[in-house]
C-alpha atoms as a PDB file:
ATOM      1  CA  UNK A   1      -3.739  14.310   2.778  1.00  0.00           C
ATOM      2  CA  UNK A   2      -1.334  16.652   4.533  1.00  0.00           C
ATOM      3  CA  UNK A   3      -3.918  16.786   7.518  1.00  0.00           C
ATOM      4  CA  UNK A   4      -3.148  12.443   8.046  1.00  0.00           C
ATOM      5  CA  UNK A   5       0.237  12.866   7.773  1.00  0.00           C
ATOM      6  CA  UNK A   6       0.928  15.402  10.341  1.00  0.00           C
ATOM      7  CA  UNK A   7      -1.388  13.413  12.342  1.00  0.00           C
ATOM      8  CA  UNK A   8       0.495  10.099  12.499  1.00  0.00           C
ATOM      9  CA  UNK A   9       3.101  12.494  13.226  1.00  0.00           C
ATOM     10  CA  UNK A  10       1.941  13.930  15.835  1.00  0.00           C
ATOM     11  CA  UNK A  11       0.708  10.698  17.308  1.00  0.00           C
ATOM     12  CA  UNK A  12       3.634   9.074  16.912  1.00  0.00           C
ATOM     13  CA  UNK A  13       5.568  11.893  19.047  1.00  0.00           C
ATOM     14  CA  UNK A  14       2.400  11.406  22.029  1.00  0.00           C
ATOM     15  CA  UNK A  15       3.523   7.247  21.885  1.00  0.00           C
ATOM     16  CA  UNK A  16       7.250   8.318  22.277  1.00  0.00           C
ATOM     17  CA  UNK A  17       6.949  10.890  25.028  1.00  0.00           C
ATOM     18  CA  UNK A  18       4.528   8.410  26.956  1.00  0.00           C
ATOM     19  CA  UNK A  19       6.801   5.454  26.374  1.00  0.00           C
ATOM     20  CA  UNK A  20      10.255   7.688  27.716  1.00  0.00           C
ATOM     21  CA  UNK A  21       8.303   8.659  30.643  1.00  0.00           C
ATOM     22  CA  UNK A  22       7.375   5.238  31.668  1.00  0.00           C
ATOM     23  CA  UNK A  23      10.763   4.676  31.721  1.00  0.00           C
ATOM     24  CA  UNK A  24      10.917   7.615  34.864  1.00  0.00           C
ATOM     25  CA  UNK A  25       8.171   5.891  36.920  1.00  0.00           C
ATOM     26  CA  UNK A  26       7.825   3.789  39.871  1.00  0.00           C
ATOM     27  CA  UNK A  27       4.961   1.639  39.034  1.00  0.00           C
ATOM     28  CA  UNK A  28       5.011  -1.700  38.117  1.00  0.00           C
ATOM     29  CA  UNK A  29       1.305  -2.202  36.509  1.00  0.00           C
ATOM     30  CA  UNK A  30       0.182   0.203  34.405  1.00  0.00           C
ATOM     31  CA  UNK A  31      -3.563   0.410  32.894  1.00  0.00           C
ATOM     32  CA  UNK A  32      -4.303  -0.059  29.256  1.00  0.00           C
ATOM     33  CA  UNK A  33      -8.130   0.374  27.821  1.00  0.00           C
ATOM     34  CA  UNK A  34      -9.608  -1.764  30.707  1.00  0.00           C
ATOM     35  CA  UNK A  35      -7.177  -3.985  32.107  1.00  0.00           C
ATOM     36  CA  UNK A  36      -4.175  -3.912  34.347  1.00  0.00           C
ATOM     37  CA  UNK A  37      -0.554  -4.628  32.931  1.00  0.00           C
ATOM     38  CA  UNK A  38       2.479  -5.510  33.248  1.00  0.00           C
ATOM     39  CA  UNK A  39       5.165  -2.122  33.012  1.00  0.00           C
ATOM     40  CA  UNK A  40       6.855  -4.655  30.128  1.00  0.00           C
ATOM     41  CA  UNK A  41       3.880  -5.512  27.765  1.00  0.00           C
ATOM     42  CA  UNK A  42       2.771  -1.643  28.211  1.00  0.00           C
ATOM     43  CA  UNK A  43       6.115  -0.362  26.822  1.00  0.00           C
ATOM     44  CA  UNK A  44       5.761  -3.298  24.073  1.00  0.00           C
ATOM     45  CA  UNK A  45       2.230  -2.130  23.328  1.00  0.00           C
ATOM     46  CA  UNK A  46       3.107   1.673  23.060  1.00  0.00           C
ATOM     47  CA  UNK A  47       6.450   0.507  20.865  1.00  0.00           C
ATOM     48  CA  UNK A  48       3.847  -1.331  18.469  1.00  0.00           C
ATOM     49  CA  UNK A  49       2.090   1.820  17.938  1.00  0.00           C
ATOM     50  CA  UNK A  50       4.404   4.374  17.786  1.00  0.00           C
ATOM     51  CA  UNK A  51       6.196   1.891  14.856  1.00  0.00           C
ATOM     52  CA  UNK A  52       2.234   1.988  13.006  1.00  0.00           C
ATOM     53  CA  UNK A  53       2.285   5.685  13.668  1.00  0.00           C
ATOM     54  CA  UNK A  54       6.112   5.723  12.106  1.00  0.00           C
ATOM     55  CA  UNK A  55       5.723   3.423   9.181  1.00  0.00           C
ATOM     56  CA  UNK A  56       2.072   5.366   8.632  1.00  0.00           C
ATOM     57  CA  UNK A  57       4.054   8.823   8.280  1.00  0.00           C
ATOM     58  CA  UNK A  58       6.908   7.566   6.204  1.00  0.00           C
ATOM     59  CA  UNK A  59       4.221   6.032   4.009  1.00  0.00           C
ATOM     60  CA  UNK A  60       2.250   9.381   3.600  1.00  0.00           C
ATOM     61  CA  UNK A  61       5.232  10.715   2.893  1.00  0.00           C
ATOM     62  CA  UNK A  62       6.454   8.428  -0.075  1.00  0.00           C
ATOM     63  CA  UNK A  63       3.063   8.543  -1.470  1.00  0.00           C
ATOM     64  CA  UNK A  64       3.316  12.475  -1.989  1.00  0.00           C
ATOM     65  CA  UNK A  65       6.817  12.725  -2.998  1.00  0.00           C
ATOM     66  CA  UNK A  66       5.777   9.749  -5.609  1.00  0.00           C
ATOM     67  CA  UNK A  67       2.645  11.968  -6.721  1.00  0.00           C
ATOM     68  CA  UNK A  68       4.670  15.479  -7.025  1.00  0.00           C
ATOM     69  CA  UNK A  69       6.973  13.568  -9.657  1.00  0.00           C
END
């Protein structure tokens, strides 16, 4: 289960980087699956999942210090 946990990890550190840069760019829509949105509901939709990805790791992790006991 090592493999999941480094990948929420890594995940969550793709939803961070791609949330600070949207902070650095000019456009006011962005494009999300298959629609057009707003830059504000984007950054609240990649905040959602980088939280999941977060809460995911932190999980993992309790789960093996829990089992190593």
């Amino acid at each position: 289960m090592k493999f999941l946990k480094i990948l929420y990890l890594v995940f969550a550190a793709a939803m961070l980087v791609d949330l600070v840069t949207s902070f650095y760019t000019d456009q006011e829509v962005f494009r999300v699956i298959f629609w057009e949105t707003n830059i504000v509901w984007y950054r609240i939709y990649k905040l959602c999942f980088l939280l999941l990805a977060a809460a995911a790791f932190w999980d993992q992790q309790k789960r093996e210090k829990l089992n190593e006991q």
